[in-house]
C-alpha atoms as a PDB file:
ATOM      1  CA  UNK A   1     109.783 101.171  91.551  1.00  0.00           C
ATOM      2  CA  UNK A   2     109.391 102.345  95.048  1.00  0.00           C
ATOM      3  CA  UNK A   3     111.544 104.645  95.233  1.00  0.00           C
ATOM      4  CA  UNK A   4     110.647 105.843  92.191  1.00  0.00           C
ATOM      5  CA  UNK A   5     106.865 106.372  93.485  1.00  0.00           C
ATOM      6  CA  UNK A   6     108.118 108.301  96.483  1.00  0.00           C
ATOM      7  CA  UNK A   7     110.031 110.538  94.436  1.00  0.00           C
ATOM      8  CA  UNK A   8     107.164 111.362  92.020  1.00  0.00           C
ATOM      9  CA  UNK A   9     105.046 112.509  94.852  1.00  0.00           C
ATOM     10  CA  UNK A  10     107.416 114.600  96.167  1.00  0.00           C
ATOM     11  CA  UNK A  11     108.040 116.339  92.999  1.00  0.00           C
ATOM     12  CA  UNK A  12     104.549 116.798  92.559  1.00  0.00           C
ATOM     13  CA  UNK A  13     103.039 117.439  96.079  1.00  0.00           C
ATOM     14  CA  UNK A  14      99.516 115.673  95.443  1.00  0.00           C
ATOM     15  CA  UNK A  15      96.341 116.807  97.498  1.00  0.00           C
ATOM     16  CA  UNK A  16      95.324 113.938  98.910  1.00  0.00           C
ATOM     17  CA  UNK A  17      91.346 114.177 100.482  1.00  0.00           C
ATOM     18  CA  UNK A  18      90.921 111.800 103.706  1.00  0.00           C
ATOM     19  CA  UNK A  19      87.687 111.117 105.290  1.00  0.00           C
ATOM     20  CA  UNK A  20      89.020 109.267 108.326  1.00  0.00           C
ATOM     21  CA  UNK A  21      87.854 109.143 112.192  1.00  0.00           C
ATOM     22  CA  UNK A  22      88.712 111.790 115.115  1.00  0.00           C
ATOM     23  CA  UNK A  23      90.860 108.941 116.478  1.00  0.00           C
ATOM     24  CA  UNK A  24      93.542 108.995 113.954  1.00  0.00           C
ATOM     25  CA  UNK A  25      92.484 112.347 111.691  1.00  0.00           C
ATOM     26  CA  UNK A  26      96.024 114.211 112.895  1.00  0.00           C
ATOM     27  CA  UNK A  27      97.956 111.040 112.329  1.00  0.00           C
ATOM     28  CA  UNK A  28      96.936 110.478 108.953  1.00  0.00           C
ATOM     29  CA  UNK A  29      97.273 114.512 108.312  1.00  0.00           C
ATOM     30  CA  UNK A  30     100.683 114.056 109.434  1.00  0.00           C
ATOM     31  CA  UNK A  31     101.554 110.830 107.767  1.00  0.00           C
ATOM     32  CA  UNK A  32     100.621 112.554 104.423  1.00  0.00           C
ATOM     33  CA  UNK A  33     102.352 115.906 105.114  1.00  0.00           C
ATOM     34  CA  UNK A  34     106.015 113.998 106.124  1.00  0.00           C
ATOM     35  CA  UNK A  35     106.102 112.019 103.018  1.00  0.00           C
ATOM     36  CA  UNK A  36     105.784 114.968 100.615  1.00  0.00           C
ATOM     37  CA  UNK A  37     101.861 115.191  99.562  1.00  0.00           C
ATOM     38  CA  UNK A  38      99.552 117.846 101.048  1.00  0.00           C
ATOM     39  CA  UNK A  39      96.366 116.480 103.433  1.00  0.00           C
ATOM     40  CA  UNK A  40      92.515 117.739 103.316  1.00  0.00           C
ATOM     41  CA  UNK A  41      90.607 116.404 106.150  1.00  0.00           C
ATOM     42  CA  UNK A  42      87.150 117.394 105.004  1.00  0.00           C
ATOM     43  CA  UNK A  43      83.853 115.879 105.825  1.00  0.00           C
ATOM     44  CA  UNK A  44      80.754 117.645 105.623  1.00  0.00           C
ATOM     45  CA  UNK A  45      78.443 116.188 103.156  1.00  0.00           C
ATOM     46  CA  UNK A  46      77.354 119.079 101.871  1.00  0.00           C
ATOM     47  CA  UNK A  47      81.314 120.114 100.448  1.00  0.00           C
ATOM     48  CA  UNK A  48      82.712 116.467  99.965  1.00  0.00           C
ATOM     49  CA  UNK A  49      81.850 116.180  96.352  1.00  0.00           C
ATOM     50  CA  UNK A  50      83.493 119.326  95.673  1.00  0.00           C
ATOM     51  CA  UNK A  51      85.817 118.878  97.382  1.00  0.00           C
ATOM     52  CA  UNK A  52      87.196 115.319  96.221  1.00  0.00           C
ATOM     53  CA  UNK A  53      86.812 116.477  92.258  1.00  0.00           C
ATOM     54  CA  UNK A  54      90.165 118.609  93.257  1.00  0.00           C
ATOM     55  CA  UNK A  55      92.396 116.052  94.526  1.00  0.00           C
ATOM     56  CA  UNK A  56      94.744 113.799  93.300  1.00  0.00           C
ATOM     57  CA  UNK A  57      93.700 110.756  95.595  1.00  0.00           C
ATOM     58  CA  UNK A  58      90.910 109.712  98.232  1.00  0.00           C
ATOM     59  CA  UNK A  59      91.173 108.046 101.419  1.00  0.00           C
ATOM     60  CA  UNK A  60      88.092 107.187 103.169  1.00  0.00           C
ATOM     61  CA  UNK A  61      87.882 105.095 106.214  1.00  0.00           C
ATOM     62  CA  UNK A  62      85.192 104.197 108.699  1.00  0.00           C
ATOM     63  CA  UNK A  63      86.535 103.549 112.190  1.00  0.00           C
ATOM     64  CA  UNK A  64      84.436 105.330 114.448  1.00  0.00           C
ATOM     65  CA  UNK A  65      81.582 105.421 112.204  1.00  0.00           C
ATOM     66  CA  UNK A  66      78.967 107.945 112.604  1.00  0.00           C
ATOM     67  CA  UNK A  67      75.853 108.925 110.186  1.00  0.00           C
ATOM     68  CA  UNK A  68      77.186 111.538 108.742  1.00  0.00           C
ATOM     69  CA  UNK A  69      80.803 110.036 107.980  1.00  0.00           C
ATOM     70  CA  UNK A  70      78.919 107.406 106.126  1.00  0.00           C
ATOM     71  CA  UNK A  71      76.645 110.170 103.872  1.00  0.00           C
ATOM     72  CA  UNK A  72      79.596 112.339 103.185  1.00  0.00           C
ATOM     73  CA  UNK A  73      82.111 108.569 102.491  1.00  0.00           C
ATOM     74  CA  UNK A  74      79.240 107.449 100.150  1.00  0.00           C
ATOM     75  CA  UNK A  75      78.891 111.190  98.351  1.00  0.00           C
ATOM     76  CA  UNK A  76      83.398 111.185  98.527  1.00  0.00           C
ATOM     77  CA  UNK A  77      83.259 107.613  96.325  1.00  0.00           C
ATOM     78  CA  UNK A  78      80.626 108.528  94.025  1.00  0.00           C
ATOM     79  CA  UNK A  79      82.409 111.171  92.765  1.00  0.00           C
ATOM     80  CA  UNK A  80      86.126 109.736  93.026  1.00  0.00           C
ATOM     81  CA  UNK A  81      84.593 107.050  90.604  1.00  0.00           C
ATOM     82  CA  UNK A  82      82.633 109.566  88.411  1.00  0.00           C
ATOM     83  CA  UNK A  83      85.756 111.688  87.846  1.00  0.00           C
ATOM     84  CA  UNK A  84      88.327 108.883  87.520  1.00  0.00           C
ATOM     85  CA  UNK A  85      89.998 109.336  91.220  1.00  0.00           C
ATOM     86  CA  UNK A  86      91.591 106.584  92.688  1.00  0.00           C
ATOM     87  CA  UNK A  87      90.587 106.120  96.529  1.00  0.00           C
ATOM     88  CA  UNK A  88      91.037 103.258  99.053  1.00  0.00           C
ATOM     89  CA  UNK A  89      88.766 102.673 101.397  1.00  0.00           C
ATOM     90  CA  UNK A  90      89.343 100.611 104.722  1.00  0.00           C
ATOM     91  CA  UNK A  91      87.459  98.708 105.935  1.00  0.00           C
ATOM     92  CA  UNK A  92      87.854  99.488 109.652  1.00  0.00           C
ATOM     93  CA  UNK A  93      85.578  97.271 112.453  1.00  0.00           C
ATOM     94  CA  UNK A  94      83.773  94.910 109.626  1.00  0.00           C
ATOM     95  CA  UNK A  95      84.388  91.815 111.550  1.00  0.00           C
ATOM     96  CA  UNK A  96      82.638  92.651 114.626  1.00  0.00           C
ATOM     97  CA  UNK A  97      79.798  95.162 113.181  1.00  0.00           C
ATOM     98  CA  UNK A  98      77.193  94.271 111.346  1.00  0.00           C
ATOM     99  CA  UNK A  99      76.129  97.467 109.993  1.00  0.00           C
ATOM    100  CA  UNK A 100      79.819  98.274 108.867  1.00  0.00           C
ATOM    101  CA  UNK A 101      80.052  95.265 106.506  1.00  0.00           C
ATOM    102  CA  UNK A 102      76.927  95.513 104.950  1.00  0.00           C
ATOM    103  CA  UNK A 103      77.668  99.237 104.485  1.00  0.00           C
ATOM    104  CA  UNK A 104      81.282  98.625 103.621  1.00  0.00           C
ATOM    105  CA  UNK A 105      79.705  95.513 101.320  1.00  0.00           C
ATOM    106  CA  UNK A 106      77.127  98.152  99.105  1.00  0.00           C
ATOM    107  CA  UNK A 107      79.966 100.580  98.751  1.00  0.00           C
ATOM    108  CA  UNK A 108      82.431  98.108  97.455  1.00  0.00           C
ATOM    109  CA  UNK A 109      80.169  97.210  94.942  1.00  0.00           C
ATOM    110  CA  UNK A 110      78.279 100.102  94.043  1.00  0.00           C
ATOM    111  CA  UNK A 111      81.654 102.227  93.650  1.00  0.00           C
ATOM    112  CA  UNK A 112      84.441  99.638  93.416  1.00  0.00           C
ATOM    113  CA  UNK A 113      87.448 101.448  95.210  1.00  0.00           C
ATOM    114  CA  UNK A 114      91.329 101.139  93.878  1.00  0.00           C
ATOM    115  CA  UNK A 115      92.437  99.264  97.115  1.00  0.00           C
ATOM    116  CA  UNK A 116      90.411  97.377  99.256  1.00  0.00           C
ATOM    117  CA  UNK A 117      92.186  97.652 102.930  1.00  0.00           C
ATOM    118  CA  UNK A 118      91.602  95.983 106.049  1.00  0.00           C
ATOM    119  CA  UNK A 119      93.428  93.560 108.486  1.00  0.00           C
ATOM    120  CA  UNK A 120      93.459  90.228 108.369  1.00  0.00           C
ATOM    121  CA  UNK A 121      89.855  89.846 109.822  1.00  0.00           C
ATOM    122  CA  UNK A 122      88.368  92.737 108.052  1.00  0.00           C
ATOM    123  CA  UNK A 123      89.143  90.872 104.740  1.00  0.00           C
ATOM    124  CA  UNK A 124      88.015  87.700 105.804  1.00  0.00           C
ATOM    125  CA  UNK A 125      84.911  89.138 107.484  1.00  0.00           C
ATOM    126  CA  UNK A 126      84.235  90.787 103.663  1.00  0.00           C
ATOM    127  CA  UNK A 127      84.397  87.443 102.044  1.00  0.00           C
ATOM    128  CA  UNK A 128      83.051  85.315 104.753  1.00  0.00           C
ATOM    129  CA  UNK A 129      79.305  86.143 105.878  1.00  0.00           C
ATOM    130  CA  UNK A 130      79.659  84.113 108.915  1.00  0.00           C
ATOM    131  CA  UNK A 131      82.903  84.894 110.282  1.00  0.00           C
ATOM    132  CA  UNK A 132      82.967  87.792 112.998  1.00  0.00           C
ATOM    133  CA  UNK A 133      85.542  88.661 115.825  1.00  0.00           C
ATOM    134  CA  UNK A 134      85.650  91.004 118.571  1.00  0.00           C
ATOM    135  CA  UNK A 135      86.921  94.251 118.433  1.00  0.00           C
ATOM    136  CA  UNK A 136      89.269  96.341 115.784  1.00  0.00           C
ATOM    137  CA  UNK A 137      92.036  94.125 115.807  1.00  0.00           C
ATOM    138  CA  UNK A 138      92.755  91.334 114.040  1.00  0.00           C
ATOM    139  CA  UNK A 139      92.570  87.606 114.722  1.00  0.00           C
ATOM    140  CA  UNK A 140      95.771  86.344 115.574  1.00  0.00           C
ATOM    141  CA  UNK A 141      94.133  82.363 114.579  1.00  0.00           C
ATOM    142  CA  UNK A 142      94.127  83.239 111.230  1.00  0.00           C
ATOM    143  CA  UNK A 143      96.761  82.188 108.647  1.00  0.00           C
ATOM    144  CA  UNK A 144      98.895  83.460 106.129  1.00  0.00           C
ATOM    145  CA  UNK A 145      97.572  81.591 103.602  1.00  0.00           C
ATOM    146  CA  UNK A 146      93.631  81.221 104.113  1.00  0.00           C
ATOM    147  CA  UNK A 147      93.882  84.893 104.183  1.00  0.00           C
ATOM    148  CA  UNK A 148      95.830  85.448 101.076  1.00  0.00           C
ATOM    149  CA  UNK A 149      92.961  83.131  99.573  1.00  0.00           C
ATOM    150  CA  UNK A 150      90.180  85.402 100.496  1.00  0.00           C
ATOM    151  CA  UNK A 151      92.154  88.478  99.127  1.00  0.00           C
ATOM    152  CA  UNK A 152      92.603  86.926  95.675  1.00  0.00           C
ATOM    153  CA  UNK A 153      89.147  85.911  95.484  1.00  0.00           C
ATOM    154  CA  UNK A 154      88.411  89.651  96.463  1.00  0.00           C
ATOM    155  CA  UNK A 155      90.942  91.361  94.266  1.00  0.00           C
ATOM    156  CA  UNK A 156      89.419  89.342  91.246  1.00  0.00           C
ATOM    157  CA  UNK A 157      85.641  90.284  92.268  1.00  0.00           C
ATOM    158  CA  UNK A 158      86.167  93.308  92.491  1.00  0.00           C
ATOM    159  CA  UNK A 159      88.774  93.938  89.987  1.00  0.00           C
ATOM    160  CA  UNK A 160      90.806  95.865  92.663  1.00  0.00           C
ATOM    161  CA  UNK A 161      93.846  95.731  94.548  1.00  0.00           C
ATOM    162  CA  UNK A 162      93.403  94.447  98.088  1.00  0.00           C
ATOM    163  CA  UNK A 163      95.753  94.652 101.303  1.00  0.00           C
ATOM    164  CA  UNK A 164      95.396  92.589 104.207  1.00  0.00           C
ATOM    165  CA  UNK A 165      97.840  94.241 106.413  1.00  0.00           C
ATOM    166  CA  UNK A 166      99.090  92.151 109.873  1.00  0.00           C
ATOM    167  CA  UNK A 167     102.798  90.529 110.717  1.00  0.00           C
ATOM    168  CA  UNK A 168     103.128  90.018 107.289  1.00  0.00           C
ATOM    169  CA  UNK A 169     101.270  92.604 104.842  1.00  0.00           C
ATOM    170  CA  UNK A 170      99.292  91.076 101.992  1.00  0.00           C
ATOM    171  CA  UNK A 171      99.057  92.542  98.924  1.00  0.00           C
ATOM    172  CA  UNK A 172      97.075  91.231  95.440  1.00  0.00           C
ATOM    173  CA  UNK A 173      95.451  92.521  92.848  1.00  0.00           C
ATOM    174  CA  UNK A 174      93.855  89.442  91.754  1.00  0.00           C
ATOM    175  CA  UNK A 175      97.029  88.460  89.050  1.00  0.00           C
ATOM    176  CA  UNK A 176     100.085  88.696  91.392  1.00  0.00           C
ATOM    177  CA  UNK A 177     100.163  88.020  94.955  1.00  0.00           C
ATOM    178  CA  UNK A 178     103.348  89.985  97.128  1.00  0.00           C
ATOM    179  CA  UNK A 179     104.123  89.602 100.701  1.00  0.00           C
ATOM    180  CA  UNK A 180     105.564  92.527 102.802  1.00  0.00           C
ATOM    181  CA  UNK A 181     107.611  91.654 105.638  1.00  0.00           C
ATOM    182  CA  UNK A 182     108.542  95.116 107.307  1.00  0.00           C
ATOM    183  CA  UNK A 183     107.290  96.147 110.387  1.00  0.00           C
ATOM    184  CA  UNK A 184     107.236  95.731 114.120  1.00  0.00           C
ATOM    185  CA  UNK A 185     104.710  94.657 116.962  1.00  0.00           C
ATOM    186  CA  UNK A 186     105.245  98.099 118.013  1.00  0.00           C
ATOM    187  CA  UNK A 187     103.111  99.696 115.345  1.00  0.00           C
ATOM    188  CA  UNK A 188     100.301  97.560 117.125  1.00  0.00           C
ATOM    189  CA  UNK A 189     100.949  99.765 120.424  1.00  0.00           C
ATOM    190  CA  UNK A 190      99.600 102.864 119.292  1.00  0.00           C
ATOM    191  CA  UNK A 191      96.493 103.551 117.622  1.00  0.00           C
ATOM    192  CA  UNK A 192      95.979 104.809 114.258  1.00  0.00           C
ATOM    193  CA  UNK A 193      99.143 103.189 112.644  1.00  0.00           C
ATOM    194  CA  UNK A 194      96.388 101.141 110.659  1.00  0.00           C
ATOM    195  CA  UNK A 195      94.964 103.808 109.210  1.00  0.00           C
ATOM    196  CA  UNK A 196      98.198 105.978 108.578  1.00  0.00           C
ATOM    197  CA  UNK A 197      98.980 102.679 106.317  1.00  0.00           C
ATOM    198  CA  UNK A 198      95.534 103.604 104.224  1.00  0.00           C
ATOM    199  CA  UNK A 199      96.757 107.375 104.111  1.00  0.00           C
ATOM    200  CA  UNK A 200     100.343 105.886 102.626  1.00  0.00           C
ATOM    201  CA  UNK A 201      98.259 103.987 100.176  1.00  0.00           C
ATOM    202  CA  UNK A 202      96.368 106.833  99.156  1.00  0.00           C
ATOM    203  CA  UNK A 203      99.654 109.317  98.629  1.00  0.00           C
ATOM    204  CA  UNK A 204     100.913 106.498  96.662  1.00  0.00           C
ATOM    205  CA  UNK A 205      97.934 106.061  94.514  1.00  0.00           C
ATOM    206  CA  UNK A 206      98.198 109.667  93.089  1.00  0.00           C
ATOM    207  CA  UNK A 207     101.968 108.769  91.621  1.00  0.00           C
ATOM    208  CA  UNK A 208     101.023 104.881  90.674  1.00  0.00           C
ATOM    209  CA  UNK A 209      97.861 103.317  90.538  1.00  0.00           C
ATOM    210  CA  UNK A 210      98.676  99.641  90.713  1.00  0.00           C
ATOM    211  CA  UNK A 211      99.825  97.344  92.840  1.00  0.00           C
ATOM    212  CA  UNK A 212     102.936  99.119  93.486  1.00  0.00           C
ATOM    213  CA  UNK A 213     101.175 101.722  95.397  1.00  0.00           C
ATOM    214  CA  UNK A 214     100.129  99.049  98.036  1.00  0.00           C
ATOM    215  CA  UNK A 215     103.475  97.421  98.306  1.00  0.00           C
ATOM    216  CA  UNK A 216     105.058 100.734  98.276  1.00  0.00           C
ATOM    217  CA  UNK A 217     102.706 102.222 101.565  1.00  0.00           C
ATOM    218  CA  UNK A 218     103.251  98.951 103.424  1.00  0.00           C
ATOM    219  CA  UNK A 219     106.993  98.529 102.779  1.00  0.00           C
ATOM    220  CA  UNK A 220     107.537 102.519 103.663  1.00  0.00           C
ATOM    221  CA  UNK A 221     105.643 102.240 107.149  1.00  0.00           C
ATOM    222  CA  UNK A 222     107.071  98.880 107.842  1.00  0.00           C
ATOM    223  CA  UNK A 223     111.103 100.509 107.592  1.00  0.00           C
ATOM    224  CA  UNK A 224     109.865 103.230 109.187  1.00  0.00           C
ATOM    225  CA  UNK A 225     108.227 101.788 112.382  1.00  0.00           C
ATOM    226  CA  UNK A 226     111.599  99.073 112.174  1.00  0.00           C
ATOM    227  CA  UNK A 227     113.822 101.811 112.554  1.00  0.00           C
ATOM    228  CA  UNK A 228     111.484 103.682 115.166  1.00  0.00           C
ATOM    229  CA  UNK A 229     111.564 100.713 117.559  1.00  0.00           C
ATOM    230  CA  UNK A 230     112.452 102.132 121.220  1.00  0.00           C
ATOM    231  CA  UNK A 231     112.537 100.772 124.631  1.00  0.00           C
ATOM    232  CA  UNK A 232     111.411 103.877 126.045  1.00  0.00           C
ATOM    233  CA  UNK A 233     107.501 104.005 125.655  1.00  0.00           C
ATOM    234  CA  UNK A 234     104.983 104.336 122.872  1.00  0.00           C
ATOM    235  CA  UNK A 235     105.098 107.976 123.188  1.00  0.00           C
ATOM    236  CA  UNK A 236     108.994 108.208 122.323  1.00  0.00           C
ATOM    237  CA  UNK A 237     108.524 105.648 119.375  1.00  0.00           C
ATOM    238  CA  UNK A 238     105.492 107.896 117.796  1.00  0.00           C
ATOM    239  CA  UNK A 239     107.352 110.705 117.735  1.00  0.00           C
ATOM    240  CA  UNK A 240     110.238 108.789 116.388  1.00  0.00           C
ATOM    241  CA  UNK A 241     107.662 107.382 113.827  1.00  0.00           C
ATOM    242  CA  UNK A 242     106.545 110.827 112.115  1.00  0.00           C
ATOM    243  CA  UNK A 243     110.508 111.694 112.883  1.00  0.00           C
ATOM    244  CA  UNK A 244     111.428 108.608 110.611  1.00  0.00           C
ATOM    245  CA  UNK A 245     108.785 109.278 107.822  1.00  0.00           C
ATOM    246  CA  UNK A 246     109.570 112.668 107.057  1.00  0.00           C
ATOM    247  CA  UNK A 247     113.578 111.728 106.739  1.00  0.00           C
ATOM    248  CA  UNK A 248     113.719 108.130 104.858  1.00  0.00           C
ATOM    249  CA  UNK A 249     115.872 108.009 102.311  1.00  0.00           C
ATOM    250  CA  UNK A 250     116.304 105.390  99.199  1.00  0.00           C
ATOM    251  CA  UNK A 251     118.976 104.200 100.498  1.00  0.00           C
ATOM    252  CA  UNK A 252     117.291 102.948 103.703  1.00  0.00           C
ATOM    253  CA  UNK A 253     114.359 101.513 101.447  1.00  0.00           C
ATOM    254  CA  UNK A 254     117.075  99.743  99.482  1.00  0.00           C
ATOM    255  CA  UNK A 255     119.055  98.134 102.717  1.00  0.00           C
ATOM    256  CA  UNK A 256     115.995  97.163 104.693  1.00  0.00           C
ATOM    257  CA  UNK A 257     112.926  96.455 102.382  1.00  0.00           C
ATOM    258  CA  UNK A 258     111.700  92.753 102.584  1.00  0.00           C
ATOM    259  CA  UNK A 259     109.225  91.656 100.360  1.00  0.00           C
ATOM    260  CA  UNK A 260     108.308  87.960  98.577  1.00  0.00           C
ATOM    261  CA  UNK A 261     106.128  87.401  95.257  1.00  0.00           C
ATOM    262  CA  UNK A 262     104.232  84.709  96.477  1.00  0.00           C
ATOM    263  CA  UNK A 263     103.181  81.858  93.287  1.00  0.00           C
ATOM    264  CA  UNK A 264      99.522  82.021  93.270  1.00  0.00           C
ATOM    265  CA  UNK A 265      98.826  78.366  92.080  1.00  0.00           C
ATOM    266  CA  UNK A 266     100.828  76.918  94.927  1.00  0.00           C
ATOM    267  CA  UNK A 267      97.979  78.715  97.735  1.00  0.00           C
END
């Protein structure tokens, strides 16, 4: 099946709309460009909606939140869910802000998004009122299986698919619960990786919208950043990064891909 996703985007070359922050904005662009879908980086409230109603998929993120990025996300999901767009939106700095989860919180609900996405903090923060950490990054305390807990209960609320992306990715849509295994600390060295994982899920959600699109995102930035891995600095190993996503073939997805289905009643 993943293969079979990457192969339909590429045939088809999907516009993919991503309101994301100036931090990672030429990451993401990238990330979308090298795996065969065309980016749109627009923002300004006032051409959002019109924007969005062309394109086969939304991303919309809120790391380095500002006023307007929230007016022009909230306009971008309206009309992804009036015209029948999927869209993920991630749900950056939750856990230690306040005003992001009860922002993030209203939008869920208001305009429930295809995938949920957020590390493992961000998804606990959404489910638990009480729980806050410091920082973007996620708690390394929490486990595996507390966490996978809170994204069921999520999925099934919400009737979307949720990831909860750390060492090991977490992926559910409420039904079936899949662990992704890929990856390497040395995505955590440079910034944005995070949210070139919710511009993966995005590209993927124009050729598939279930929970193959998740699995397929996490699983295709994992390999990549595996076989990226360098001892000579972060700077080497992005380049290698962008280098690896534009080339990956089937055949590496095939040889290196580790993934578990998870039974949901034994949590």
């Amino acid at each position: 099946m993943i293969n079979k996703i990457r192969a339909l985007v590429k045939d088809n070359n999907p516009l993919i709309h991503c309101i994301t922050n100036p931090i990672s904005i030429n990451q993401c662009a990238n990330t979308v460009l090298s795996v065969g879908a065309r980016p749109i980086m627009a923002e300004h409230p006032k051409e959002v909606s019109e924007i969005t109603k062309t394109t086969d998929a939304l991303m919309l993120n809120i790391g380095n939140i500002t006023d307007v990025r929230m007016e022009s996300i909230t306009i971008s999901a309206k009309t992804a869910v009036e015209n029948n767009i999927p869209f993920v939106f991630d749900v950056v700095g939750v856990a230690c802000s306040e005003m992001r989860r009860k922002f993030a919180t209203d939008l869920i609900e208001k305009y429930p998004p295809s995938i949920v996405k957020g590390n493992y903090s961000e998804i606990k923060a959404l489910c638990s009122y009480d729980y806050k950490s410091a920082g973007v990054d996620s708690d390394g305390e929490l486990n595996i299986e507390s966490i996978s807990k809170e994204a069921l209960n999520l999925a099934q609320k919400y009737n979307c698919i949720v990831l909860a992306s750390g060492k090991t990715d977490i992926v559910t849509d409420g039904q079936r619960l899949v662990y992704v295994k890929n990856g390497t600390s040395q995505l955590a060295r440079i910034t944005g990786t995070g949210c070139m994982l919710g511009a993966l899920c995005a590209v993927y959600l124009s050729a598939n919208k279930d929970i193959h699109s998740a699995i397929t995102a996490c699983v295709v930035l994992g390999i990549c950043g595996e076989l990226s891995r360098t001892e000579k600095g972060n700077g080497t190993f992005m380049v290698n990064l962008m280098d690896i996503l534009s080339t990956l073939t089937d055949n590496d997805i095939n040889k290196y891909i580790k993934t578990e289905d998870v039974k949901i009643e034994e949590l």
